[in-house]
Protein backbone atom coordinates (compact mmCIF):
# COMPACT_ATOMS: atom_id res chain seq x y z
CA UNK A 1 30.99 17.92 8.54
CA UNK A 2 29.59 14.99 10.59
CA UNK A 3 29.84 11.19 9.65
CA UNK A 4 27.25 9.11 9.88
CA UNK A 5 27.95 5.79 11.88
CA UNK A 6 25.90 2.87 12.01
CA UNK A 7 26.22 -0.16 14.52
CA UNK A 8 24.69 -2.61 13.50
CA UNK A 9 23.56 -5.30 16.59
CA UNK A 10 23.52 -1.59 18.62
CA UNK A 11 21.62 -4.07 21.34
CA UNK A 12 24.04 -5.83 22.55
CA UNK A 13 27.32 -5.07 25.18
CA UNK A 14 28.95 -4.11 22.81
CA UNK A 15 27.20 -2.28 20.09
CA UNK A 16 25.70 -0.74 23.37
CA UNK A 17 29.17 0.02 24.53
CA UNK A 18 30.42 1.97 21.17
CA UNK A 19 26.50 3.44 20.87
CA UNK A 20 27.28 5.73 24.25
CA UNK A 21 30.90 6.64 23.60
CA UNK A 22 29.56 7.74 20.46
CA UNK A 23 26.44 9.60 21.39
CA UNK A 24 27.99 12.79 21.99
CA UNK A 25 30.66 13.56 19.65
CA UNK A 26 29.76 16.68 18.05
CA UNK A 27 31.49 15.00 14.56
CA UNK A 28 29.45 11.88 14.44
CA UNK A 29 25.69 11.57 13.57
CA UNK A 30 24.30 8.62 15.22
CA UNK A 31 21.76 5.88 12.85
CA UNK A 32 19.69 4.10 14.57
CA UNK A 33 17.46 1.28 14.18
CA UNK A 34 14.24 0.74 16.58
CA UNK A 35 14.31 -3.03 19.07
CA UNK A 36 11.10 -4.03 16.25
CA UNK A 37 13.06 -3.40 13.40
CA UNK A 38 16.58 -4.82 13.73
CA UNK A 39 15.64 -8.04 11.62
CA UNK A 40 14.04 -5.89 9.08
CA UNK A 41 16.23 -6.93 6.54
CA UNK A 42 14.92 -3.72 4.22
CA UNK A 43 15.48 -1.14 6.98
CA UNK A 44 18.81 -2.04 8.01
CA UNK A 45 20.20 -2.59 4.10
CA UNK A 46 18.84 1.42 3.96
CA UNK A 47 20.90 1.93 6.85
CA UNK A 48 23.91 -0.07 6.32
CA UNK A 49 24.12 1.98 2.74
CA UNK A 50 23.47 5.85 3.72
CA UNK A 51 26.34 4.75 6.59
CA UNK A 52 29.83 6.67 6.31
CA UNK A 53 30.92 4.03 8.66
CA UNK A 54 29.18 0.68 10.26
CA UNK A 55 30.26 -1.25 13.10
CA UNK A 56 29.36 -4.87 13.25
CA UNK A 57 28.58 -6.30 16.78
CA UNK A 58 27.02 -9.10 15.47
CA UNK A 59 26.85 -12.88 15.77
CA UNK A 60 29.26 -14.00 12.67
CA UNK A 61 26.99 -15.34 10.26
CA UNK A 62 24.69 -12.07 10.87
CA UNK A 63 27.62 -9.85 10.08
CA UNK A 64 28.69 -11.58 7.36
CA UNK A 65 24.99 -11.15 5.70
CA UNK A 66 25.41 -7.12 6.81
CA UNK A 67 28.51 -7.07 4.54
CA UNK A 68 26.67 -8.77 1.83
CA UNK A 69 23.81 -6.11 1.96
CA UNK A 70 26.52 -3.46 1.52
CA UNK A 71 26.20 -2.20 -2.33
CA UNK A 72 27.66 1.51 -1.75
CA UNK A 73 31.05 0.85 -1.97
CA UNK A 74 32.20 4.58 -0.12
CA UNK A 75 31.11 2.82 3.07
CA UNK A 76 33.62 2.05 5.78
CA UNK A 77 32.85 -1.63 8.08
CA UNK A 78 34.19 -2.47 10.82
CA UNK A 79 33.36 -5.72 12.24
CA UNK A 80 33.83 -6.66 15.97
CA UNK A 81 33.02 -10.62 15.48
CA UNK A 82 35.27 -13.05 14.69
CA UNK A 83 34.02 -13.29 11.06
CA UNK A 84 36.71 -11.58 9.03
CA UNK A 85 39.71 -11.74 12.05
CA UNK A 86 41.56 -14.42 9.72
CA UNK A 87 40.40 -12.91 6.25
CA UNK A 88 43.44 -11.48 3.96
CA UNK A 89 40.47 -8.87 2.96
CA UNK A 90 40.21 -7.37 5.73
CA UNK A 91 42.80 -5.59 8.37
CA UNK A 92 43.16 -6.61 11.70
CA UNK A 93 42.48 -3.68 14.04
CA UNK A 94 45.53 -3.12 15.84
CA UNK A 95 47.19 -0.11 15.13
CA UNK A 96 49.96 -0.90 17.08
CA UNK A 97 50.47 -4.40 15.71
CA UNK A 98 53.63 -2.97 13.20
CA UNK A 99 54.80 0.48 11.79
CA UNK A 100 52.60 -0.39 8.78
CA UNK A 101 49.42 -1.55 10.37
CA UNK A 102 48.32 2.17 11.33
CA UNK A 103 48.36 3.03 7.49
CA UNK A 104 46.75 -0.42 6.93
CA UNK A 105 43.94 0.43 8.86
CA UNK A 106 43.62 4.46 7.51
CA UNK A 107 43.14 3.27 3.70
CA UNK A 108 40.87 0.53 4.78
CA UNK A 109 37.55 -0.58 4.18
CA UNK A 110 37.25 -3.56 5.74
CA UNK A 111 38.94 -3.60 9.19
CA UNK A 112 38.22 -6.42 11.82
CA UNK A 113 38.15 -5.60 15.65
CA UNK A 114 40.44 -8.23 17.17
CA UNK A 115 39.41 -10.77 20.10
CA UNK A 116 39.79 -9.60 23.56
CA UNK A 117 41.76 -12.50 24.45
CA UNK A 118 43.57 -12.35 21.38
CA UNK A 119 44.82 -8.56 21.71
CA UNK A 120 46.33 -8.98 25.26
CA UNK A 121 48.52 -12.05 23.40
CA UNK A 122 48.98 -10.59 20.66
CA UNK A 123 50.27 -7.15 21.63
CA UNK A 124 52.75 -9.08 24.16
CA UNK A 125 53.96 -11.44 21.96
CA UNK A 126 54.45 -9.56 18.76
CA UNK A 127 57.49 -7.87 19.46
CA UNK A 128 59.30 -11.47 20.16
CA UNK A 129 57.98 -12.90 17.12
CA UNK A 130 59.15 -9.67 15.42
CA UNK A 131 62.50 -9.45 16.39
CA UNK A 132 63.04 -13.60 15.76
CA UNK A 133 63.51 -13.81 19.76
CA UNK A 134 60.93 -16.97 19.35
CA UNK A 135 61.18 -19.23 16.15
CA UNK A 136 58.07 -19.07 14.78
CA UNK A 137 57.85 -23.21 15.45
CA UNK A 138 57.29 -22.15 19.13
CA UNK A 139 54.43 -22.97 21.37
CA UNK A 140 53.46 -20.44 23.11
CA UNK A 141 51.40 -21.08 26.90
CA UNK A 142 48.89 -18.82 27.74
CA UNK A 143 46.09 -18.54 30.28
CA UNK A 144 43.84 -15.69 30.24
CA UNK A 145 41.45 -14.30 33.12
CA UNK A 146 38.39 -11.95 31.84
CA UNK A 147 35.47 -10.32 33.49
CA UNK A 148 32.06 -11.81 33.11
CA UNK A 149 30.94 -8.71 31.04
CA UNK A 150 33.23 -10.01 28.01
CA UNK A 151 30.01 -13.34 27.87
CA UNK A 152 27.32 -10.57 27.07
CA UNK A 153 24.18 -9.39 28.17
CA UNK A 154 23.06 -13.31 29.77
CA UNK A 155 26.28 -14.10 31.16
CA UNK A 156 25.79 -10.57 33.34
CA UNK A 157 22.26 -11.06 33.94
CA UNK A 158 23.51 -14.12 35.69
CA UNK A 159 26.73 -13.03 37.74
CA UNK A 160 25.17 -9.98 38.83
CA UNK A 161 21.85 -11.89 40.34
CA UNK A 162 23.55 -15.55 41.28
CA UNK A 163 25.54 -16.33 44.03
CA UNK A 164 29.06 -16.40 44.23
CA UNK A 165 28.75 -20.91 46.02
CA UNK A 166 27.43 -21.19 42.06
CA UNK A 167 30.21 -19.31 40.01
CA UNK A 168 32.95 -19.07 41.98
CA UNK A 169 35.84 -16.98 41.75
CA UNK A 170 37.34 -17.90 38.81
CA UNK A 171 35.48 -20.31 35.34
CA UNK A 172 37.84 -21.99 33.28
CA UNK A 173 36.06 -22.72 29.98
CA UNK A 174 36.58 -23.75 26.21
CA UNK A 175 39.17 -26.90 27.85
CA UNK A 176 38.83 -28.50 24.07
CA UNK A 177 41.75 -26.51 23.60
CA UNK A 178 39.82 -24.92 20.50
CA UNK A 179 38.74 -21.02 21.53
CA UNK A 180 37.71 -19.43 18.74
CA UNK A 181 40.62 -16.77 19.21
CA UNK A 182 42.75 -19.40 18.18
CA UNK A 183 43.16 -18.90 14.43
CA UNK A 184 43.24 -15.36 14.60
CA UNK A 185 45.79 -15.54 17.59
CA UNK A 186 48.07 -17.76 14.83
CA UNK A 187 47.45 -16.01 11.90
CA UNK A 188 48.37 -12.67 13.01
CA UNK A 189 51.87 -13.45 15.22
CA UNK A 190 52.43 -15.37 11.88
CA UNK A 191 53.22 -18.79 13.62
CA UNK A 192 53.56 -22.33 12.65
CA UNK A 193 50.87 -23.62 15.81
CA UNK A 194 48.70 -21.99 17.52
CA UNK A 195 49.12 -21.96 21.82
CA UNK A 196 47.94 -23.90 23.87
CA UNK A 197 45.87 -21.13 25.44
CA UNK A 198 43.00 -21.63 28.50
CA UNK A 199 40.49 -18.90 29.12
CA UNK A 200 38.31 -18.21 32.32
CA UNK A 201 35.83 -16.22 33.94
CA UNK A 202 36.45 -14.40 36.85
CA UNK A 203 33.93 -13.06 39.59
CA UNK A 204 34.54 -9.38 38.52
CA UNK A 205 32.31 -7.56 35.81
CA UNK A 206 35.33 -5.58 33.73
CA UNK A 207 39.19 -5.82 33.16
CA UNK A 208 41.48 -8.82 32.45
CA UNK A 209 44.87 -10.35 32.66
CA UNK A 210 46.59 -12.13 29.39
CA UNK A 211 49.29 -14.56 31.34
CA UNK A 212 52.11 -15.98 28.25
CA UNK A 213 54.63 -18.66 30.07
CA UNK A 214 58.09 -19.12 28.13
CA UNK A 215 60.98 -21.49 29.06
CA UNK A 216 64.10 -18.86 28.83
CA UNK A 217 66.02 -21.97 27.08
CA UNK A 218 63.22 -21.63 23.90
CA UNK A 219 64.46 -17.75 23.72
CA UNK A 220 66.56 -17.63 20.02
CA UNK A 221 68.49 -14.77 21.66
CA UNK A 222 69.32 -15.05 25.73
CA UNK A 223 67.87 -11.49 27.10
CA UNK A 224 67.53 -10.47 30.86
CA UNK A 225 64.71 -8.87 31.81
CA UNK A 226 65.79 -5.40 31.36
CA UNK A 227 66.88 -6.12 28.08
CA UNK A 228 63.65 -7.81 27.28
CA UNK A 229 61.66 -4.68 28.57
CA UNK A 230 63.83 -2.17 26.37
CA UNK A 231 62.60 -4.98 23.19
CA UNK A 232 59.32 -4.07 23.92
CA UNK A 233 59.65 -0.60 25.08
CA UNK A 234 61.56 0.34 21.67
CA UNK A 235 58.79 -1.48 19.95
CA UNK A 236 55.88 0.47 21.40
CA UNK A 237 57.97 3.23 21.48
CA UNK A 238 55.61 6.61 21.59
CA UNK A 239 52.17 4.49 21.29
CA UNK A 240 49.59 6.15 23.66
CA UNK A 241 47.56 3.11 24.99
CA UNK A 242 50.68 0.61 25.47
CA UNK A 243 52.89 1.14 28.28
CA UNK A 244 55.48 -1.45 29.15
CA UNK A 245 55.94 -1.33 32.79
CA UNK A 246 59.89 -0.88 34.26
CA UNK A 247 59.32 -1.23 37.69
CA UNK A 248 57.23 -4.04 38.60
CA UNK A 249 57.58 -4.22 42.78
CA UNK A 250 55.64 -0.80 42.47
CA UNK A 251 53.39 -1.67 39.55
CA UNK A 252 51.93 -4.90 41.64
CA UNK A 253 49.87 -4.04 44.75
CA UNK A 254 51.26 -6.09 48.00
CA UNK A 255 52.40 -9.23 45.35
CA UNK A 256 49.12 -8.84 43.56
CA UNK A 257 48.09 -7.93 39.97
CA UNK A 258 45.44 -6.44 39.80
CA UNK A 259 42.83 -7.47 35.95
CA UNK A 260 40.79 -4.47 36.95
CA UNK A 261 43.44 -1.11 37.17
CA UNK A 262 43.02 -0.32 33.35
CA UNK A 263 39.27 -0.75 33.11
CA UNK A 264 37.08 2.61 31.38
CA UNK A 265 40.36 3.00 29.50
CA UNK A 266 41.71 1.99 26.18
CA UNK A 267 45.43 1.26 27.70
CA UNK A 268 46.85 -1.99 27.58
CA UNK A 269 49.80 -2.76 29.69
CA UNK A 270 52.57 -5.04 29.43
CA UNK A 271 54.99 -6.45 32.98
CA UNK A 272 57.62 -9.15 32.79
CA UNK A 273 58.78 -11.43 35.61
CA UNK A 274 61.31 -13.75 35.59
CA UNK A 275 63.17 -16.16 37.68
CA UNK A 276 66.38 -18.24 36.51
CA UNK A 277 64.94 -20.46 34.09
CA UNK A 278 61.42 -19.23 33.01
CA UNK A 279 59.73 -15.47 32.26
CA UNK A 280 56.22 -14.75 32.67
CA UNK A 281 54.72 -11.75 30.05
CA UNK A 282 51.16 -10.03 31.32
CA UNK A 283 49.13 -8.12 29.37
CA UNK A 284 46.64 -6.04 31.40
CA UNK A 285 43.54 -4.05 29.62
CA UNK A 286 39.90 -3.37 29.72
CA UNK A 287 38.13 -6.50 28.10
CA UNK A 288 35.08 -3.77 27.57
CA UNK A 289 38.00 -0.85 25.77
CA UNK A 290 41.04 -2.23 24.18
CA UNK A 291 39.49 -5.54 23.95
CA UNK A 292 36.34 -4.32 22.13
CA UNK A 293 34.67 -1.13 21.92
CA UNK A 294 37.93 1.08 22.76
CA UNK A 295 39.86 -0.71 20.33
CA UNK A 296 36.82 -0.67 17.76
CA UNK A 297 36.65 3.73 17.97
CA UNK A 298 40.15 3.91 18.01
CA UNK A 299 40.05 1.87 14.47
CA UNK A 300 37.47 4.20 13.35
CA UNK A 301 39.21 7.61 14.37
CA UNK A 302 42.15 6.42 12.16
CA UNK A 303 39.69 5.66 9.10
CA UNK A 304 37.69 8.68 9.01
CA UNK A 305 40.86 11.20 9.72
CA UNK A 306 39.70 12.18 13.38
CA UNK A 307 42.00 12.49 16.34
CA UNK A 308 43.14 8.69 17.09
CA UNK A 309 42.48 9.58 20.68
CA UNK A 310 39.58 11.29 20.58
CA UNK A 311 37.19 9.92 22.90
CA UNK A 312 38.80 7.06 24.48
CA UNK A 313 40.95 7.65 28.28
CA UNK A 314 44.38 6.57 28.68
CA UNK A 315 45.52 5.03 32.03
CA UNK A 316 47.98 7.44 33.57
């Protein structure tokens, strides 16, 4: 039997991105709409309905008017904008997120890729939240560093063909304090406020670095490190693309850390350092895998009953 799959905005990074990790699965029949045709709103209603599954790589009010052209109600969605992310409706697509969300996600619908941003916090903070070692009245910090492929198709265009005197090494941007990650970031850890969180661009094209600051006086429950890493090692206990690094003089690279050592994989990895009074929690993962595309097939293994692996790489 092969599923049909439809992405819808199949154009851009990354519709692109899921269109070639899907092209040659043996179990998957590819739809496909021509450049001339993708604001045909006829042509891609037929497709969007003869779909077993659509993806959604869409601006938000586009994918919002690609659910509303949905009538056939056997087809699966998942959307990779930030549409839905906050939407009771829909399930957020991290598997890992709690032992229900895996089910959550298999008897779905309507399942919403989460942020990039968003997953490296989210995954990393979870467990705290989880296991009341934060109130849920606490701010969290966080700075996040991305490659320049997580801005699109321009944003490449002009990294790869400027000059590093214009960008720099590193772009902080959205200092309003108001990324849109923000709500879903909130609504998912299940928080009273939302961080105080600061993106940037760095000079590299793929990978990132999620960077959470806590005070160890704001802990509910005082935990060294190693008793901190156990939390999250017992909570990601026998999930494939989280590892929660033990040894971190070995996992950095002469005092570095490097965003680019999970890239072309849909791992995410968590490290804690600590000094007397603060710890430092760093999610690392592909911006391009876990923090889109990956995380977006992996979603769609679980819904149509495939191999939740199948097709994606796992750091080793």
């Amino acid at each position: 039997m092969k599923f049909k799959v439809f992405v819808d905005g199949q154009h851009g990074t990354t519709g692109l991105k899921i269109h070639q990790m899907l092209e040659n699965r043996d179990e998957i029949e590819l739809l496909t709409i021509e450049e001339k045709d993708k604001k045909n709103i006829k042509r891609r209603k037929e497709l969007l309905n003869s779909a077993d599954l659509v993806f959604l790589c869409l601006p938000d009010d586009a994918a919002k008017e690609s659910v509303s052209l949905i009538e056939n109600d056997s087809v699966k969605v998942i959307d990779a904008s930030t549409a839905h992310r906050t939407n009771p409706d829909w399930v957020y697509g991290i598997p890992e997120l709690t032992s229900k969300q895996r089910d959550k996600i298999k008897y779905s619908k309507r399942v919403c890729v989460p942020g990039c941003h968003a997953s490296g916090l989210i995954v990393s903070m979870k467990p705290l939240f989880k296991n009341k070692i934060l109130s849920k009245n606490h701010k969290l910090i966080c700075h996040s560093i991305t490659g320049f492929s997580g801005g699109g198709s321009s944003m490449i265009n002009e990294y790869e063909n400027g000059s590093f005197e214009v960008f720099g090494g590193q772009r902080p941007y959205a200092l309003g304090l108001n990324h849109k990650h923000l709500p879903e970031m909130k609504y998912v850890l299940k928080i009273n406020k939302a961080p105080i969180f600061t993106p940037s661009v760095g000079n590299f094209k793929q990978g990132m670095l999620v960077i959470s600051y806590i005070e160890k006086k704001k802990l509910r429950k005082q935990l060294s490190k190693e008793a901190l890493i156990r939390v999250y090692q017992e909570y990601y206990n026998n999930e494939s693309f989280i590892k929660v690094i033990e040894n971190t003089d070995e996992y950095l690279e002469n005092g570095f850390l490097n965003p680019m050592r999970c890239n072309n994989t849909n791992s995410l990895e968590i490290s804690v350092y600590d000094n007397k009074t603060d710890l430092v929690v760093i999610s690392r993962l592909d911006n391009l895998g876990k923090g889109a595309s990956g995380a977006a097939i992996q979603c769609m293994n679980i819904m149509l009953g495939l191999e939740e692996k199948k097709g994606l790489e796992i750091k080793l």
